[in-house]
N, C-alpha and C. Protein backbone atom coordinates (compact mmCIF):
# COMPACT_ATOMS: atom_id res chain seq x y z
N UNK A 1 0.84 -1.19 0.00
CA UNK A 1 0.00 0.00 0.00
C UNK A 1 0.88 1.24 0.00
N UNK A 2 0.26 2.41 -0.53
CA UNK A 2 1.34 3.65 -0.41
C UNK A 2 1.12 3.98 0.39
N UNK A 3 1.57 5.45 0.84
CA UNK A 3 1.83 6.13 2.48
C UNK A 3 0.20 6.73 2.60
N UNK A 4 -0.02 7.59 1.57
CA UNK A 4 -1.85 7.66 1.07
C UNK A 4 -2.24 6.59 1.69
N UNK A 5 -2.19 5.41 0.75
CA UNK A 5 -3.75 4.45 1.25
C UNK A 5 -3.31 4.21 2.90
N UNK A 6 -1.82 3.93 3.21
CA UNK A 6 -2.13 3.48 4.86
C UNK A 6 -2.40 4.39 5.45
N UNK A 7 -2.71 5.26 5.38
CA UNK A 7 -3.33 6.79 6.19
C UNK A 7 -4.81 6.75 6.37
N UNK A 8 -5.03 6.64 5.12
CA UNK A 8 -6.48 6.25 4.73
C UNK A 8 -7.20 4.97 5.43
N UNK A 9 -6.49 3.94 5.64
CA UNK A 9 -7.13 2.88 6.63
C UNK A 9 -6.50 3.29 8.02
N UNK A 10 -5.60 3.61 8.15
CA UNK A 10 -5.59 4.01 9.75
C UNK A 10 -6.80 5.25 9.71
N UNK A 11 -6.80 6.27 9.76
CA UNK A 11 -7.75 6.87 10.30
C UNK A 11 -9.11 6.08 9.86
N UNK A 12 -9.60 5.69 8.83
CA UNK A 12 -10.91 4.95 9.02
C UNK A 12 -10.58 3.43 10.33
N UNK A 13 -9.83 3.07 10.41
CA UNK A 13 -10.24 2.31 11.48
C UNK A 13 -10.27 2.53 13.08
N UNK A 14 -9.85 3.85 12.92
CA UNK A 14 -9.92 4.80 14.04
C UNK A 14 -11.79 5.59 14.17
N UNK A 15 -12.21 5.32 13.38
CA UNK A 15 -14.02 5.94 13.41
C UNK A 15 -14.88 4.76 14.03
N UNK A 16 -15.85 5.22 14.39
CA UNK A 16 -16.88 4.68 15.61
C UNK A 16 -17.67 3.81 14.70
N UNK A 17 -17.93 2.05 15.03
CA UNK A 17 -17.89 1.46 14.57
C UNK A 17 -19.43 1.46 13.10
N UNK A 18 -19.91 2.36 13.66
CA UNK A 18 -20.99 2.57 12.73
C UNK A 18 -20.99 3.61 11.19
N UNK A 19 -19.53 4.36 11.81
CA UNK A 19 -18.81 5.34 10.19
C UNK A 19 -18.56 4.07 9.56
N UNK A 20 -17.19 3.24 10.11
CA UNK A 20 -16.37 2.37 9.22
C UNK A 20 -17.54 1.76 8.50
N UNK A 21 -18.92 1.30 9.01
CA UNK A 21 -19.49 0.73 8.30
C UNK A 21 -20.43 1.41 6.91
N UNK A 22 -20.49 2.59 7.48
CA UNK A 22 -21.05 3.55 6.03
C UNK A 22 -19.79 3.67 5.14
N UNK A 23 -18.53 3.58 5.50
CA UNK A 23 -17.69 3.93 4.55
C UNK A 23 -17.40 2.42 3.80
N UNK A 24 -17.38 1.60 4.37
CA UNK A 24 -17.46 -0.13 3.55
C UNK A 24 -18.47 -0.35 2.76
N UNK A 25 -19.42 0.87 3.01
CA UNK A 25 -20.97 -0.09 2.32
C UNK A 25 -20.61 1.20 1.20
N UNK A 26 -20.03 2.60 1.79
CA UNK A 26 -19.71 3.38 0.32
C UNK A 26 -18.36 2.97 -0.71
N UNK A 27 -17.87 2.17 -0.01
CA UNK A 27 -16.71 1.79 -1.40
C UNK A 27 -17.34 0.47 -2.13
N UNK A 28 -17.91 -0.43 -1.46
CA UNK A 28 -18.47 -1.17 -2.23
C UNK A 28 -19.12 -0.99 -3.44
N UNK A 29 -20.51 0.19 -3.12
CA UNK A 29 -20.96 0.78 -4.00
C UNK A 29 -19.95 1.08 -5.08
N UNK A 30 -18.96 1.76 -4.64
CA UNK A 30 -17.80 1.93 -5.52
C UNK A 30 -17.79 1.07 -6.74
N UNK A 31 -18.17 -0.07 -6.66
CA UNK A 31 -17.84 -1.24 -7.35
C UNK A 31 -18.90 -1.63 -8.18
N UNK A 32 -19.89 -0.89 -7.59
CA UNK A 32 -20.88 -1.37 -8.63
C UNK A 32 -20.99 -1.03 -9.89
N UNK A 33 -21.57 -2.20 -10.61
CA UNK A 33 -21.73 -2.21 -12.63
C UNK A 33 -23.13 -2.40 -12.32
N UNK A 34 -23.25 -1.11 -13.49
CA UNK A 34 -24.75 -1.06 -13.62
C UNK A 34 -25.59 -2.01 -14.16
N UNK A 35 -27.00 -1.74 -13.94
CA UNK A 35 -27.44 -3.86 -14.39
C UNK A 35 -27.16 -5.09 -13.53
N UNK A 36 -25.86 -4.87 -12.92
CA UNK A 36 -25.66 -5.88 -11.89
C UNK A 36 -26.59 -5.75 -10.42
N UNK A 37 -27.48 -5.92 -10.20
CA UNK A 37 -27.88 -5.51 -8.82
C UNK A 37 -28.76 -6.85 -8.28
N UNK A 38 -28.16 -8.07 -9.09
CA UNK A 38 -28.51 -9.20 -8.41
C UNK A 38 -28.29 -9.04 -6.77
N UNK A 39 -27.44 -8.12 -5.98
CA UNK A 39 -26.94 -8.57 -5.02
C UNK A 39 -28.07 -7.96 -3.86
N UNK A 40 -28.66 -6.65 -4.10
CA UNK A 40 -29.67 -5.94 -3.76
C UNK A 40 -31.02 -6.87 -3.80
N UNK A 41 -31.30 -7.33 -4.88
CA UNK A 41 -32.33 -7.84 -4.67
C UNK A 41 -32.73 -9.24 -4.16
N UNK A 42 -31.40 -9.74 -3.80
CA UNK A 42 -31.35 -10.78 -2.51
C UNK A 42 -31.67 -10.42 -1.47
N UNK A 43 -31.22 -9.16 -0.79
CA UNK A 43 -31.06 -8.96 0.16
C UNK A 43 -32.11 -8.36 0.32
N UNK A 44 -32.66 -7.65 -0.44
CA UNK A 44 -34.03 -7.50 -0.71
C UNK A 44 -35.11 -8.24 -0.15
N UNK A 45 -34.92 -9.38 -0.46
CA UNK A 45 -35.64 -10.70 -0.57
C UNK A 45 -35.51 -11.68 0.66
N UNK A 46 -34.13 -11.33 1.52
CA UNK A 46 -34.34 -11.82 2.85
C UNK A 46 -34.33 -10.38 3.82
N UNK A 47 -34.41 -9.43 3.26
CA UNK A 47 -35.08 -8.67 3.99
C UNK A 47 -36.54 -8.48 4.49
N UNK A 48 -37.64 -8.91 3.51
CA UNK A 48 -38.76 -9.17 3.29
C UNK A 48 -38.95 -10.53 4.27
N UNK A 49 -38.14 -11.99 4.05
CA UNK A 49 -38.47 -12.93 4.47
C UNK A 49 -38.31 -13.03 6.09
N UNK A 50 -37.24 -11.61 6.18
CA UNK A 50 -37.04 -11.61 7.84
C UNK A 50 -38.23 -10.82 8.61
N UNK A 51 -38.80 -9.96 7.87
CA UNK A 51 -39.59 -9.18 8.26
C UNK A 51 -40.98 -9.88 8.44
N UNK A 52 -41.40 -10.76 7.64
CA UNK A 52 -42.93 -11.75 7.63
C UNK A 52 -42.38 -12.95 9.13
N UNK A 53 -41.15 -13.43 8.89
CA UNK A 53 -40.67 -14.38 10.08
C UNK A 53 -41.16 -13.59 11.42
N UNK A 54 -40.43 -12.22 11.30
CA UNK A 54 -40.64 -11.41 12.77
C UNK A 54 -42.28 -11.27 12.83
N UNK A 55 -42.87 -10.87 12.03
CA UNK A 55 -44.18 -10.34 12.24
C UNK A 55 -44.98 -11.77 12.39
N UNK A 56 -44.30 -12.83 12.09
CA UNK A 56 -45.29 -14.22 12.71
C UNK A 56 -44.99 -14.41 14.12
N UNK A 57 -43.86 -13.62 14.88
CA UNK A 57 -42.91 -14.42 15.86
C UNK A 57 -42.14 -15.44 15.81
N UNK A 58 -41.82 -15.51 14.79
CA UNK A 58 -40.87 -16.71 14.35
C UNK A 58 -39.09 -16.23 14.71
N UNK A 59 -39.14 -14.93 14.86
CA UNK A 59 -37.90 -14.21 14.68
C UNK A 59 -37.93 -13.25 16.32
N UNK A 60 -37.16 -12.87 16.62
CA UNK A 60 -37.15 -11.80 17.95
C UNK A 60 -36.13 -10.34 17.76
N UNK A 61 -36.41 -9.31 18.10
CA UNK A 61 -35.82 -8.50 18.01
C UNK A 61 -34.77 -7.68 19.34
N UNK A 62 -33.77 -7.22 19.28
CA UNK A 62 -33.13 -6.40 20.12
C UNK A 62 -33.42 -4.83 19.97
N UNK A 63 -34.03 -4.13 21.11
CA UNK A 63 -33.36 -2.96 20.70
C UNK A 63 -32.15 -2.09 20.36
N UNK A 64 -32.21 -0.78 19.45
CA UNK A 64 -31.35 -0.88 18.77
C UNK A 64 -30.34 -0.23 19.69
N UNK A 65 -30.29 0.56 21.30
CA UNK A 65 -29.44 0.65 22.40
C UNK A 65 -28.72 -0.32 22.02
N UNK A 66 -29.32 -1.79 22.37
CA UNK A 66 -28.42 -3.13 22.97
C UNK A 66 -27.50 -3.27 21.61
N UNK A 67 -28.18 -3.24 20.72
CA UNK A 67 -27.37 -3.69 19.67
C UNK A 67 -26.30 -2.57 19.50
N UNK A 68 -26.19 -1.59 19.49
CA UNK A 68 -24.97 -0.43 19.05
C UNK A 68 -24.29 -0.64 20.27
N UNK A 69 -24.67 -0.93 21.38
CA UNK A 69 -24.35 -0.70 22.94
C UNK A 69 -22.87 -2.20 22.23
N UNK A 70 -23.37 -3.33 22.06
CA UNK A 70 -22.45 -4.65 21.96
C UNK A 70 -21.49 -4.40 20.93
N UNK A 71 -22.11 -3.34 19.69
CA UNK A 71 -21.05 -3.17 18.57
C UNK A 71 -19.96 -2.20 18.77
N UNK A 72 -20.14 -1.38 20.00
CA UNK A 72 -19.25 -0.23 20.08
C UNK A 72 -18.23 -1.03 21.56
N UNK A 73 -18.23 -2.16 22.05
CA UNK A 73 -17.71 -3.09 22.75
C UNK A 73 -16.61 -3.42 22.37
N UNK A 74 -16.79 -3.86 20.80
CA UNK A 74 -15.82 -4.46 19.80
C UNK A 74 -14.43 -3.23 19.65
């Protein structure tokens, strides 16, 4: 890596664990080819299937405290 990019991952891995993750989900994007969005509409699709699971009770939820509370742990 050059002196640039290791700068560039040290300070992003220095941000609160919920930046690093907008900045992973914005370089990815990075990557996207248009037309390709098989990957969206999976996720799409178990997004939907998680949401009918929860709304049967098949599924349980955390609030979202507990959950940022365990990710900022890490």
């Amino acid at each position: 890596m050059t002196a640039t990019t290791e700068k560039v991952v040290n300070d992003a891995l220095n941000l609160p664990p919920i930046e690093r993750a907008e900045l992973i989900q914005r370089l990815f994007q990075s990557f996207d080819v248009p037309g390709d969005n098989h990957i969206d509409t999976a996720w799409t699709e178990e997004i939907e299937h998680r949401i009918k699971a929860y709304d049967k009770g098949l599924l349980s939820a955390s609030p979202l405290e507990d959950v940022l509370g365990r990710i900022n742990k890490r």
